[in-house]
C-alpha atoms as a PDB file:
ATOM      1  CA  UNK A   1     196.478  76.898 163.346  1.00  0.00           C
ATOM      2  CA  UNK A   2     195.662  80.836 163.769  1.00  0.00           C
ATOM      3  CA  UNK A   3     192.801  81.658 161.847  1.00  0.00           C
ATOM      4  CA  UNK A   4     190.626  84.418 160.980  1.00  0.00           C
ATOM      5  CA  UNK A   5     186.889  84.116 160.994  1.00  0.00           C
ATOM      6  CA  UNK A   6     184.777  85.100 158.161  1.00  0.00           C
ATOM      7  CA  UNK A   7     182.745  87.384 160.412  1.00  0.00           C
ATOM      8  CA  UNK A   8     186.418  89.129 160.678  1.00  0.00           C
ATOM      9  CA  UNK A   9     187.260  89.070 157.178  1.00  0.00           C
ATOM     10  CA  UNK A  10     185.155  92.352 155.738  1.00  0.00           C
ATOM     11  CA  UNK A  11     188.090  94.551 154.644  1.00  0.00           C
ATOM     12  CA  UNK A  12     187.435  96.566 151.595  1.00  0.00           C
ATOM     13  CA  UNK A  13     190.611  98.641 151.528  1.00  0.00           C
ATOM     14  CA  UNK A  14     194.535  97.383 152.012  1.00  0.00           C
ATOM     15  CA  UNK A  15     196.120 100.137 153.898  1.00  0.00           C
ATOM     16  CA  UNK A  16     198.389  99.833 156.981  1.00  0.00           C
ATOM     17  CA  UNK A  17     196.478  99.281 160.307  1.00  0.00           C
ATOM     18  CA  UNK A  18     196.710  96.891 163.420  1.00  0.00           C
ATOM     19  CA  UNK A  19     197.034  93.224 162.085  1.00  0.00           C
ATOM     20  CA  UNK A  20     194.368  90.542 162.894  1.00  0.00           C
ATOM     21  CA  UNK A  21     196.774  87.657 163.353  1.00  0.00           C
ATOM     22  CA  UNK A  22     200.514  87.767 163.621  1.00  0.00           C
ATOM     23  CA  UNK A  23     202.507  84.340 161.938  1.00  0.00           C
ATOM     24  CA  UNK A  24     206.259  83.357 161.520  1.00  0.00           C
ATOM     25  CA  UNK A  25     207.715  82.592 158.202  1.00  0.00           C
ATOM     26  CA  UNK A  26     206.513  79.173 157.344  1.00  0.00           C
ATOM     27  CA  UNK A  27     203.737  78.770 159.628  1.00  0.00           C
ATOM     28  CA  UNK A  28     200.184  77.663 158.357  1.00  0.00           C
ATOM     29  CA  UNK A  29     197.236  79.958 159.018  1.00  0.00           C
ATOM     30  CA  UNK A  30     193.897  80.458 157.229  1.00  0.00           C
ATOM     31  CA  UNK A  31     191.654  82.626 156.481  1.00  0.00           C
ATOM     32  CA  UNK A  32     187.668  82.094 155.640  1.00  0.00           C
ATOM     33  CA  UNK A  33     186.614  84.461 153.091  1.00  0.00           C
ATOM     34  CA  UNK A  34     183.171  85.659 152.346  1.00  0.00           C
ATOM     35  CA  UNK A  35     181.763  86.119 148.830  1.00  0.00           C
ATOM     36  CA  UNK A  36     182.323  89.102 146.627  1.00  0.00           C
ATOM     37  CA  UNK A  37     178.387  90.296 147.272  1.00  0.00           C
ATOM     38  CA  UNK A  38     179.005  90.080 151.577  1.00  0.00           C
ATOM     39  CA  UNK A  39     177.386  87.356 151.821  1.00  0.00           C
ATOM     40  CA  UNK A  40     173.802  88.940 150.284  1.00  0.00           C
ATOM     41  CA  UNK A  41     172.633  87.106 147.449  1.00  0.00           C
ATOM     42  CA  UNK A  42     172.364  82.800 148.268  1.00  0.00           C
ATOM     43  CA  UNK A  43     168.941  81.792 145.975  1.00  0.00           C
ATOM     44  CA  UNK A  44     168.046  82.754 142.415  1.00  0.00           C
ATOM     45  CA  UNK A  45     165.475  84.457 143.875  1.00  0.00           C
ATOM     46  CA  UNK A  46     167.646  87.387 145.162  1.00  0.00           C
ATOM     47  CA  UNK A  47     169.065  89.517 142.574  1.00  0.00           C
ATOM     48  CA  UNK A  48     171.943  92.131 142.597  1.00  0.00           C
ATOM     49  CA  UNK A  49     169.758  95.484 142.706  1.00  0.00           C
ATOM     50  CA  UNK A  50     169.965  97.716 145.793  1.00  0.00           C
ATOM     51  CA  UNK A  51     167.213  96.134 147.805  1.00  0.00           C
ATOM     52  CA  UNK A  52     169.567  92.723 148.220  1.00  0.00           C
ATOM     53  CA  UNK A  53     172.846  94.451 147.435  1.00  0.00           C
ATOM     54  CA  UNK A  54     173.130  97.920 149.195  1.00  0.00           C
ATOM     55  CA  UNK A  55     176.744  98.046 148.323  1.00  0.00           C
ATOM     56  CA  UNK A  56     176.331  98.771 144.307  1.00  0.00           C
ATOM     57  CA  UNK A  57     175.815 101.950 145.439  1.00  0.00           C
ATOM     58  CA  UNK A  58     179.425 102.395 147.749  1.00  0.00           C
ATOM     59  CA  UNK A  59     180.996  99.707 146.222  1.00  0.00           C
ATOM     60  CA  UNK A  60     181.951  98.160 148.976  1.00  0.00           C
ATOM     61  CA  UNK A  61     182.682  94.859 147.530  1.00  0.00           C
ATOM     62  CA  UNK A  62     185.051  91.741 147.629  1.00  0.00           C
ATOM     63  CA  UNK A  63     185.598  91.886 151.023  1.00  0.00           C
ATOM     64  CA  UNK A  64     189.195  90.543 152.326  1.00  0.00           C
ATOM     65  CA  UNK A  65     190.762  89.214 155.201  1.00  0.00           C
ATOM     66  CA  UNK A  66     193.770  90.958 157.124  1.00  0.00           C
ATOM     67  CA  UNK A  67     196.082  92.264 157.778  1.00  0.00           C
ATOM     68  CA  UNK A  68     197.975  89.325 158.528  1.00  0.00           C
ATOM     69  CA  UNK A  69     201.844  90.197 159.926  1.00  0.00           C
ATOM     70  CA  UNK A  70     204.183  88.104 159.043  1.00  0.00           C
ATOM     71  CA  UNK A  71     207.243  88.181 161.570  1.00  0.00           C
ATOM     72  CA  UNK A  72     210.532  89.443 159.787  1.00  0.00           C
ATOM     73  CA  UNK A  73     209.304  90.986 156.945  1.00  0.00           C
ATOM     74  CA  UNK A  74     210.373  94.602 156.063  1.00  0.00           C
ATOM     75  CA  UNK A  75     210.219  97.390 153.494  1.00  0.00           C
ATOM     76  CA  UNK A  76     212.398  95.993 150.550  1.00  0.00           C
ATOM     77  CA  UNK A  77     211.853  92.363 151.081  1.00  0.00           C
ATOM     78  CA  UNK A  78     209.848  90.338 148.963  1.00  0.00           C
ATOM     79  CA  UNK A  79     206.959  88.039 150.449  1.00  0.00           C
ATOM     80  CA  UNK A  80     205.912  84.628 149.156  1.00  0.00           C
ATOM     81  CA  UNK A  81     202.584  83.137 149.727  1.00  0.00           C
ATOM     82  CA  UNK A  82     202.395  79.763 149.499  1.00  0.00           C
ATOM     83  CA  UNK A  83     198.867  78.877 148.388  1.00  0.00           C
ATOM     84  CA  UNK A  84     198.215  75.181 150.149  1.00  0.00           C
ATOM     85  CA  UNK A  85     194.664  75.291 149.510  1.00  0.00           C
ATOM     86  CA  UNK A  86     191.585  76.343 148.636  1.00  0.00           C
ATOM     87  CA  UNK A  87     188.290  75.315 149.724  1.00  0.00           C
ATOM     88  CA  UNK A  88     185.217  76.720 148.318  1.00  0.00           C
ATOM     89  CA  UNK A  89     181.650  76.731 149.913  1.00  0.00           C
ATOM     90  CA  UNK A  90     178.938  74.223 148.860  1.00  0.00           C
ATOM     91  CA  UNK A  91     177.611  76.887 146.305  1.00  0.00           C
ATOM     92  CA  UNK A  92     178.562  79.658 144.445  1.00  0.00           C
ATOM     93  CA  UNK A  93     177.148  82.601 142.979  1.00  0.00           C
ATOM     94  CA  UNK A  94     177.183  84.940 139.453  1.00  0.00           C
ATOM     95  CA  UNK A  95     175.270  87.726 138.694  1.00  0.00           C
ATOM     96  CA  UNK A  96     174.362  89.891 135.591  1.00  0.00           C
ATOM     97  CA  UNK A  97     174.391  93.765 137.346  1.00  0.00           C
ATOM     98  CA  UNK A  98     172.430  95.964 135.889  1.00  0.00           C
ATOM     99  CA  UNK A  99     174.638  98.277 133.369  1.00  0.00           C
ATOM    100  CA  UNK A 100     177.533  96.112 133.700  1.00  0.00           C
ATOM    101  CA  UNK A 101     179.211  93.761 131.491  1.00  0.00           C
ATOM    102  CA  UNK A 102     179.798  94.009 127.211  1.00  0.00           C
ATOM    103  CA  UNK A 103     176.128  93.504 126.951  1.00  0.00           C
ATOM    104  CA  UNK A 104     174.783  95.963 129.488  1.00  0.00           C
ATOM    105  CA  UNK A 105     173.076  98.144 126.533  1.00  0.00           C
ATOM    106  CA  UNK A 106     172.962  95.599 123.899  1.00  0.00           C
ATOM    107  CA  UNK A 107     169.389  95.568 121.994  1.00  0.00           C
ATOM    108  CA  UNK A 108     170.074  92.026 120.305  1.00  0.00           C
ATOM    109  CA  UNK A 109     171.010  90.458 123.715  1.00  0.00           C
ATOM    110  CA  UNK A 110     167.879  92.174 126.494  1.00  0.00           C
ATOM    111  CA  UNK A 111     167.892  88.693 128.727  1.00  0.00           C
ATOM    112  CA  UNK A 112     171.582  89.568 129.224  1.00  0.00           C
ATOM    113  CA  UNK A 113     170.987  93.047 131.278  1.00  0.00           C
ATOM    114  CA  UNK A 114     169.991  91.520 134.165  1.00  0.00           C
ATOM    115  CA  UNK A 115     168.933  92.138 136.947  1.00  0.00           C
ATOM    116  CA  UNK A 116     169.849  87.689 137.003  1.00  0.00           C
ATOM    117  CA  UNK A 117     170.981  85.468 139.502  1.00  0.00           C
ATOM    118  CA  UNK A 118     172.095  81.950 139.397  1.00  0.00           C
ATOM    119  CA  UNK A 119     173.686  79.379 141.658  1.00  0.00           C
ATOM    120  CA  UNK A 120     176.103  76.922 141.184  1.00  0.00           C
ATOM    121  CA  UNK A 121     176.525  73.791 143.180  1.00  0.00           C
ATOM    122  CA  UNK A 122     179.663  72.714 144.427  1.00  0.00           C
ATOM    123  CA  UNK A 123     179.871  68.981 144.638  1.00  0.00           C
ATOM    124  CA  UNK A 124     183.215  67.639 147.058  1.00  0.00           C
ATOM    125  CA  UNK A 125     185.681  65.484 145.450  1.00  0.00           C
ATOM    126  CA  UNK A 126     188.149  62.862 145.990  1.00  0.00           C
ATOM    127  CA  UNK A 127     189.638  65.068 149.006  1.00  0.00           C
ATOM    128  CA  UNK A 128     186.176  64.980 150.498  1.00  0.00           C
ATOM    129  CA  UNK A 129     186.344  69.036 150.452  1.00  0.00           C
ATOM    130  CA  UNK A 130     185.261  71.266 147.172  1.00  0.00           C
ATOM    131  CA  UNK A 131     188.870  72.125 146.883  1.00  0.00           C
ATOM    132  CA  UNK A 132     188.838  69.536 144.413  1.00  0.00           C
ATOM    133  CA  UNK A 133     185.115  68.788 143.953  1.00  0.00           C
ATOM    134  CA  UNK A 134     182.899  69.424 140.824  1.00  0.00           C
ATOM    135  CA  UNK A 135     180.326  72.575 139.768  1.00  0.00           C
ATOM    136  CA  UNK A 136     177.149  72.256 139.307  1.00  0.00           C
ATOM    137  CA  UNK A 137     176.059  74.353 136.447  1.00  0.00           C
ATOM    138  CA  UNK A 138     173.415  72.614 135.199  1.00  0.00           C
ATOM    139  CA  UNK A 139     171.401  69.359 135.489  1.00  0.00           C
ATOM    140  CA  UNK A 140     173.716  68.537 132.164  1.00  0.00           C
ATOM    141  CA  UNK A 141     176.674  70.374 132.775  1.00  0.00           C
ATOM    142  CA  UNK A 142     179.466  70.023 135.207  1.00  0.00           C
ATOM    143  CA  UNK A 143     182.981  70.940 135.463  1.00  0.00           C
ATOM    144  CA  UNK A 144     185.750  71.037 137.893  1.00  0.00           C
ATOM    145  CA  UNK A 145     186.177  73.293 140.725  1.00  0.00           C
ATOM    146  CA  UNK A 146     189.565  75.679 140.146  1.00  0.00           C
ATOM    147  CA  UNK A 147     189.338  77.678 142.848  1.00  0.00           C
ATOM    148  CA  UNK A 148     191.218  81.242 143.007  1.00  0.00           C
ATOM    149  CA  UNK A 149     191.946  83.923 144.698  1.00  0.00           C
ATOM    150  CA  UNK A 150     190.534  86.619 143.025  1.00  0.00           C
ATOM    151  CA  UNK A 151     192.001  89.778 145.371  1.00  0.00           C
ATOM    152  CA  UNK A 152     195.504  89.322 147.527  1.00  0.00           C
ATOM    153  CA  UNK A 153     197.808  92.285 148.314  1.00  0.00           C
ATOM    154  CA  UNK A 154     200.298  93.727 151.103  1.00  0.00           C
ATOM    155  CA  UNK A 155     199.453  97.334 152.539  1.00  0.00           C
ATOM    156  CA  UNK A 156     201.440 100.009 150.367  1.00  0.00           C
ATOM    157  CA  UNK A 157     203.916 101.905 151.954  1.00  0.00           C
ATOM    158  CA  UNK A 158     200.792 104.715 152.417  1.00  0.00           C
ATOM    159  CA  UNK A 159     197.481 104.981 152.436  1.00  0.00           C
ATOM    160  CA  UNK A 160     195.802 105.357 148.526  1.00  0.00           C
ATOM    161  CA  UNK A 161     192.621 104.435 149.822  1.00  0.00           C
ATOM    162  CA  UNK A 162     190.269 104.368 146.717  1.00  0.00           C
ATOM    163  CA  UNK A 163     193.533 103.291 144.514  1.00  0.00           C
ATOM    164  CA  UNK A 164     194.168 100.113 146.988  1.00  0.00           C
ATOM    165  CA  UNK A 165     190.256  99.152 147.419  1.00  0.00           C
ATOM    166  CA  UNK A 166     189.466  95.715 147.257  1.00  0.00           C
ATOM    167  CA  UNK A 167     187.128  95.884 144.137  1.00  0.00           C
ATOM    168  CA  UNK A 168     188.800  97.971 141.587  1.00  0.00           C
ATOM    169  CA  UNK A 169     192.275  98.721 143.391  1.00  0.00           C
ATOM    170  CA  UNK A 170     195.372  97.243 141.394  1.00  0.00           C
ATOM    171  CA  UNK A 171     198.878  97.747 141.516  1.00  0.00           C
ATOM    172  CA  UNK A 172     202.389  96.735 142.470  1.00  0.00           C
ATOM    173  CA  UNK A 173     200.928  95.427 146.071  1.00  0.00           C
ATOM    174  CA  UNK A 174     198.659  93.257 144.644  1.00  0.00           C
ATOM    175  CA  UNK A 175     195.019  93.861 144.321  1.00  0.00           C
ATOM    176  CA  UNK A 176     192.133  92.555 142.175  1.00  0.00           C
ATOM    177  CA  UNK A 177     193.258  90.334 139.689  1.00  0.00           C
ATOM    178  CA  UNK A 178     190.815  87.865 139.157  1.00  0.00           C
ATOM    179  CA  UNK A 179     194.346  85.657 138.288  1.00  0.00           C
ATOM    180  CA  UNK A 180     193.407  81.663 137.799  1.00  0.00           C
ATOM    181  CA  UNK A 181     196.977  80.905 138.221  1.00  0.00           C
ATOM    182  CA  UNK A 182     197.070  81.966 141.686  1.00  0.00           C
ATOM    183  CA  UNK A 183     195.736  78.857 143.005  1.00  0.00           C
ATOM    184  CA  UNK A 184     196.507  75.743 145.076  1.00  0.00           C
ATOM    185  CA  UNK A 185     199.815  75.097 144.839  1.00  0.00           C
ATOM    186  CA  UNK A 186     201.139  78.240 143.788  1.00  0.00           C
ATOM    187  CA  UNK A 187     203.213  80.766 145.123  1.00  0.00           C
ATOM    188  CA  UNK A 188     202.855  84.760 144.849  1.00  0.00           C
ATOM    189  CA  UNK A 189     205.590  86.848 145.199  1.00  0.00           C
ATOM    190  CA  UNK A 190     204.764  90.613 146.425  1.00  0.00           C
ATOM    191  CA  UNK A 191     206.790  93.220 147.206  1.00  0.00           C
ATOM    192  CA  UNK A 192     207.137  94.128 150.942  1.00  0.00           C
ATOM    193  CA  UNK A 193     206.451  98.282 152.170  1.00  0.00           C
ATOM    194  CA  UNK A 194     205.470  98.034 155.520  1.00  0.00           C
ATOM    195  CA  UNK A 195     207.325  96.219 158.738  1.00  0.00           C
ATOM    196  CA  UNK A 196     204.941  92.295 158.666  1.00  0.00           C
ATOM    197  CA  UNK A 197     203.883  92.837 155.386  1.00  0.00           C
ATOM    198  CA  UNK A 198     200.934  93.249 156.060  1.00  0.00           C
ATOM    199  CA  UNK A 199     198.702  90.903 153.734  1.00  0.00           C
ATOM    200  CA  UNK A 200     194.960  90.794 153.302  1.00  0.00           C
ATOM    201  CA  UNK A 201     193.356  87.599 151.290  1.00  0.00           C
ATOM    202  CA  UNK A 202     189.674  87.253 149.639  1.00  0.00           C
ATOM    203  CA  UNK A 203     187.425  87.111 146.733  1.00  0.00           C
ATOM    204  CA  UNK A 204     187.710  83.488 146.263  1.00  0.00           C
ATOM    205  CA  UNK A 205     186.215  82.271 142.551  1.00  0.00           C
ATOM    206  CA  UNK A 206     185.193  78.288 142.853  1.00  0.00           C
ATOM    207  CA  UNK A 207     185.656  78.647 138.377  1.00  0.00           C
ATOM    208  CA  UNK A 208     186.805  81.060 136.240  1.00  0.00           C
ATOM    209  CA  UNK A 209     186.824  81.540 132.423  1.00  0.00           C
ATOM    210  CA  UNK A 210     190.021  83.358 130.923  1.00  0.00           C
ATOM    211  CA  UNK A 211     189.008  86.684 131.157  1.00  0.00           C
ATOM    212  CA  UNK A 212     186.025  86.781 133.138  1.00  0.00           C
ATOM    213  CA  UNK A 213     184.089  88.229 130.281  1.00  0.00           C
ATOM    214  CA  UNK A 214     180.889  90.180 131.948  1.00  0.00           C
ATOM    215  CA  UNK A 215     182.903  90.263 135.072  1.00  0.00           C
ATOM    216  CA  UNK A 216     181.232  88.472 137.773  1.00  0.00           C
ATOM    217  CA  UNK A 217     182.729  84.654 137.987  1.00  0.00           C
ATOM    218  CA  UNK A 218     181.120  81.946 140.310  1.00  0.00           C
ATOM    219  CA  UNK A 219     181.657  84.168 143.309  1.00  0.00           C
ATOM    220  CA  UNK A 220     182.163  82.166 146.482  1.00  0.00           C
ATOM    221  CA  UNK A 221     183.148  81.726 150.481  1.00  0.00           C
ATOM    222  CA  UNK A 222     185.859  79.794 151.185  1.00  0.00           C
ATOM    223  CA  UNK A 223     188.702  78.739 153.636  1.00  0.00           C
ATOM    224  CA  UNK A 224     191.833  79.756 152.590  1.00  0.00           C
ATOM    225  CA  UNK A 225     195.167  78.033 153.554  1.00  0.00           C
ATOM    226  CA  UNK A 226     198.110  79.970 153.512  1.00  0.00           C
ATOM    227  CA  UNK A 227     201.959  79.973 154.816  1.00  0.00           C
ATOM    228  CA  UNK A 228     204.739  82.650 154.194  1.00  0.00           C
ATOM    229  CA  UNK A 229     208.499  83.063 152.808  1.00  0.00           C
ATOM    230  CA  UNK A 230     210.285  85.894 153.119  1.00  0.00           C
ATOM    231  CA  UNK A 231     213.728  86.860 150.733  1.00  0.00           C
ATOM    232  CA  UNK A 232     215.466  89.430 152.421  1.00  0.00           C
ATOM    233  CA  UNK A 233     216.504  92.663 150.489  1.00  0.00           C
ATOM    234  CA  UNK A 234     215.342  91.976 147.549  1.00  0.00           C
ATOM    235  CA  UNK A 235     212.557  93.575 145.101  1.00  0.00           C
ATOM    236  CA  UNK A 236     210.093  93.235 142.384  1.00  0.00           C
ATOM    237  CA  UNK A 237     208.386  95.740 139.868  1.00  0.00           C
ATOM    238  CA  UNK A 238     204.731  93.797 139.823  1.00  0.00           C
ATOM    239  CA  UNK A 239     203.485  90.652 141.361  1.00  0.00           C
ATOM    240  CA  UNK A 240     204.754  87.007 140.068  1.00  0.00           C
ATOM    241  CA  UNK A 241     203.626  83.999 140.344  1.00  0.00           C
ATOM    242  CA  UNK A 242     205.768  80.670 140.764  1.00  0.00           C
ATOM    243  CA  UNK A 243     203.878  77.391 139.359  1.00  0.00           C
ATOM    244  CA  UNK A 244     205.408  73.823 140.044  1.00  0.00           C
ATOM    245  CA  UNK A 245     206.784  73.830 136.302  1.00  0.00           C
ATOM    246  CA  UNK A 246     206.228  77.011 135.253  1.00  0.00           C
ATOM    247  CA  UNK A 247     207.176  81.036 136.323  1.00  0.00           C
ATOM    248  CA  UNK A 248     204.432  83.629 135.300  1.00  0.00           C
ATOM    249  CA  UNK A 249     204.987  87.763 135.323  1.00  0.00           C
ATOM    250  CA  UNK A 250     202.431  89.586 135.488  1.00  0.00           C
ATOM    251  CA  UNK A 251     200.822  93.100 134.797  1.00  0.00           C
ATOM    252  CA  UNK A 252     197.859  95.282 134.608  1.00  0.00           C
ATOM    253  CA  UNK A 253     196.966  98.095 132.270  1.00  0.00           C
ATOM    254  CA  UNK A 254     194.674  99.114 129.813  1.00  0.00           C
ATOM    255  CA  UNK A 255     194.557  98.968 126.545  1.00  0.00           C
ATOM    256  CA  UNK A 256     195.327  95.207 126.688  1.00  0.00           C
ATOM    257  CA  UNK A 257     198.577  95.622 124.949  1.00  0.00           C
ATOM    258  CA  UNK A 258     200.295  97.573 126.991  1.00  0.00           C
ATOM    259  CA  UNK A 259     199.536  94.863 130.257  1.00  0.00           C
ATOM    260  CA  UNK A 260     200.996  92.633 127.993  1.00  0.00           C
ATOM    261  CA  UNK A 261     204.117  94.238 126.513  1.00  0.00           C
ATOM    262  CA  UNK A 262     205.155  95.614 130.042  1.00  0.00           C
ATOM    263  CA  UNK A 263     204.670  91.649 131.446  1.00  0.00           C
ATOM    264  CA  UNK A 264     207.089  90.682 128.899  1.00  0.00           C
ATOM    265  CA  UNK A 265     209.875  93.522 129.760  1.00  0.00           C
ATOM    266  CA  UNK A 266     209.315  92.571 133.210  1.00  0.00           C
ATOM    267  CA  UNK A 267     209.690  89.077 132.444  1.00  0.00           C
ATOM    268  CA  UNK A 268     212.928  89.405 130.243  1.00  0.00           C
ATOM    269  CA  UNK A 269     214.583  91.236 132.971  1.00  0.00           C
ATOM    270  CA  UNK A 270     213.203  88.446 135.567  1.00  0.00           C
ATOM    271  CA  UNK A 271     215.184  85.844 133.519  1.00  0.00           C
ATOM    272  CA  UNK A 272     218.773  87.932 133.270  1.00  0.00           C
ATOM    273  CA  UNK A 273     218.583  89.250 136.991  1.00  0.00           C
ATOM    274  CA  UNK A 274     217.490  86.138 138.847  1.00  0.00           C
ATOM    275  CA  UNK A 275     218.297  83.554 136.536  1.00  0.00           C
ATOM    276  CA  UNK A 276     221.398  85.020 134.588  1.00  0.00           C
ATOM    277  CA  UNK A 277     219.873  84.284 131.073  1.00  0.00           C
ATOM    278  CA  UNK A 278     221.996  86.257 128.693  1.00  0.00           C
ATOM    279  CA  UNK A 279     220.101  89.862 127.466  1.00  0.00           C
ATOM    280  CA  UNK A 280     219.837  88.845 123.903  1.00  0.00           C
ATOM    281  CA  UNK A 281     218.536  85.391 124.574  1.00  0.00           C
ATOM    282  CA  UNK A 282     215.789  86.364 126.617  1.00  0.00           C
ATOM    283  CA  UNK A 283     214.938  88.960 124.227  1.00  0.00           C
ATOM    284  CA  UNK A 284     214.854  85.975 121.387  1.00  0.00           C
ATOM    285  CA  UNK A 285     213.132  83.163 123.661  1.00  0.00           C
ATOM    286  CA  UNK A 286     210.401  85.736 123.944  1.00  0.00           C
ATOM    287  CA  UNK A 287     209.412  85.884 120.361  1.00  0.00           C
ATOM    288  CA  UNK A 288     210.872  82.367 119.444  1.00  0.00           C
ATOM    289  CA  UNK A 289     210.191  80.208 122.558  1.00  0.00           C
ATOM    290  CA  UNK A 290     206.396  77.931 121.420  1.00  0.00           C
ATOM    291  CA  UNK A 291     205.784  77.117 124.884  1.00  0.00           C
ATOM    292  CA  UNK A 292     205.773  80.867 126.007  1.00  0.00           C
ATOM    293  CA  UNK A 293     202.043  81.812 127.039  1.00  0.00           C
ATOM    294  CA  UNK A 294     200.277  84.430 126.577  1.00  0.00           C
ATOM    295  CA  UNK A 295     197.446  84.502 129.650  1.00  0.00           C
ATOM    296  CA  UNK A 296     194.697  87.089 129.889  1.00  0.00           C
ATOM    297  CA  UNK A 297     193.396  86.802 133.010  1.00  0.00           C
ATOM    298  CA  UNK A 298     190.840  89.626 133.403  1.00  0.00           C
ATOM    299  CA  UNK A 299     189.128  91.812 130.685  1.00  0.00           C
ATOM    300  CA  UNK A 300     186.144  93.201 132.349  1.00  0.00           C
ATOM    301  CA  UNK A 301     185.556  96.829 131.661  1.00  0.00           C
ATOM    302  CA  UNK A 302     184.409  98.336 134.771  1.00  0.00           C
ATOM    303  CA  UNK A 303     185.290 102.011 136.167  1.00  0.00           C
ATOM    304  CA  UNK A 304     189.105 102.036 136.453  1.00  0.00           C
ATOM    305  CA  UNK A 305     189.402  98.583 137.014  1.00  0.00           C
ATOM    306  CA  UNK A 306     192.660  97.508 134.510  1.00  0.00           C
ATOM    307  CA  UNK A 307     192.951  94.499 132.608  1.00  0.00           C
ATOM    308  CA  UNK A 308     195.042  91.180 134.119  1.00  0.00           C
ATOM    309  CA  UNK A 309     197.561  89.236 132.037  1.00  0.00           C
ATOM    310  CA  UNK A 310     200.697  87.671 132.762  1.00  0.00           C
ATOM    311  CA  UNK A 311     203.659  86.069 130.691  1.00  0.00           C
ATOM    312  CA  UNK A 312     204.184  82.250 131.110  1.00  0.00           C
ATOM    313  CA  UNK A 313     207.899  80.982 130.498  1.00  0.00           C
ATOM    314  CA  UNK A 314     208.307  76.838 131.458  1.00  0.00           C
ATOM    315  CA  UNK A 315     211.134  76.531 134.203  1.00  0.00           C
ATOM    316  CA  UNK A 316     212.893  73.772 132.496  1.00  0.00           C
ATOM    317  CA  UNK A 317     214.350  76.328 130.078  1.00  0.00           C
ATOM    318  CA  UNK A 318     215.696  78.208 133.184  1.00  0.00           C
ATOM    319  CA  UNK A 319     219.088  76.444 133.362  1.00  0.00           C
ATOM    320  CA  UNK A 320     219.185  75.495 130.244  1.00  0.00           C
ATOM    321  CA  UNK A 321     221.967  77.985 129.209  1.00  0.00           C
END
């Protein structure tokens, strides 16, 4: 299986350049990921200031994997990634930054400013990897892993440079989403500019809340294990994601509202092109349909980083009409 090694995976914009690995449609490959602080901060005893974490100051963050080509793709076609799995490192990491977060200036709230580290155990599970293992938050408090991946995207058709970045770039290619639902066992569909796609992977989070409130989540390395699909001539407006019993849309923006009104639009018209659900009953099922979802994925406030949500419509009202 073609791989590329975490020492290789230190990307921090998704442009077009030379690929790292080059896969057919279908083919398994994987990439190991670092953590979204390069690696710097592993004890509680290193904190994210500028004598562990250089990088606040460039923001040269998240750092991603790629580009990966994928054989037969072209402008106008639209890739899936299949998401096999996820397996995070045996700890994790999250951070209060210094003027970051809601509670960056709050006077009620000073142990909340940080500088703070703290680590969270990962624990393997059944699978005897952390793909399914447990966290470690606390001597009383454990959880399951859900690993993510926080950042995924295919080079736009040019360079945007500080608008594709791998920390606060977002758009139609992909970018940081900090999505929970893109995940083992999922597939993203992203539209194709560039001949091979193009992809770059990283930013793996071992847990997430919804959200992501102060914006820093338990920040990990990890292997990723990935395959591709291509549909020929076909396109989307914004990245989807295909569960086993669900299809989400989804969308970025800020305010909040307008993320989420333009995920349902997209969503409506996902149903009556693909799907041939008639206008009007789309239109209804969104403001009828109770097992329609609402997800908001990522509200952290940060420079012009938008806010992530996505539409959730179950697939077993698909054919239904």
């Amino acid at each position: 299986m073609k791989r590329i090694s975490r020492e290789k995976a230190m990307e921090y914009v998704i442009v077009p350049k030379n690929p790292v690995i080059v896969v057919d449609p279908g083919e398994k490959f994987a990439i190991e990921t670092e953590d979204s602080y390069n690696g710097r901060i592993r004890t509680k005893d290193q904190l994210p200031t500028l004598e562990f974490l250089p990088e606040l100051a460039s923001l040269e963050l998240n750092p991603l994997g790629g580009p990966v080509y994928i054989r037969g793709a072209e402008k106008g076609d639209v890739l899936i990634v299949n998401i096999i799995d996820i397996i995070p490192d045996e700890q994790g990491v999250t951070c209060f930054v210094p003027g970051e977060g809601p509670l960056a200036d709050s006077a009620s709230w000073p142990e909340c400013q940080g500088p703070f580290t703290h680590i969270i155990k990962h624990v393997p599970g059944v699978s005897g990897t952390t793909s399914d293992g447990k966290g470690v938050f606390s001597h009383k408090i454990k959880w399951n892993l859900k690993p993510l991946i926080g950042t995924i995207g295919v080079a736009p058709d040019r360079p945007i440079m500080r608008g594709s970045d791998s920390l606060l770039g977002q758009g139609p290619w992909g970018g940081n989403f900090d999505c929970r639902d893109i995940c083992k066992g999922s597939k993203l569909h992203l539209p194709v500019y560039n001949e091979g796609a193009l992809l770059y992977v990283g930013d793996v989070h071992a847990t997430q809340a919804d959200g992501e409130f102060y914006g820093e989540a338990d920040e990990t390395r990890a292997e990723i294990i990935l395959s591709c699909d291509i549909v020929k001539n076909k396109t989307v407006p914004f990245p989807r994601v295909e569960k086993e019993e669900s299809i989400i849309q989804l969308s970025c923006g800020k305010p909040l509202e307008n993320a989420v009104i333009q995920a349902f639009f997209w969503l409506m018209d996902w149903l009556v092109t693909e799907y041939r659900i008639d206008r009007k009953e789309a239109y209804m099922q969104m403001c009828l349909n109770p097992d329609l979802r609402i997800n908001i994925y990522q509200i952290v406030s940060i420079n012009r980083l938008q806010y992530t949500a996505g539409i959730e419509f179950p697939k077993k009202y698909l054919n239904s009409s």
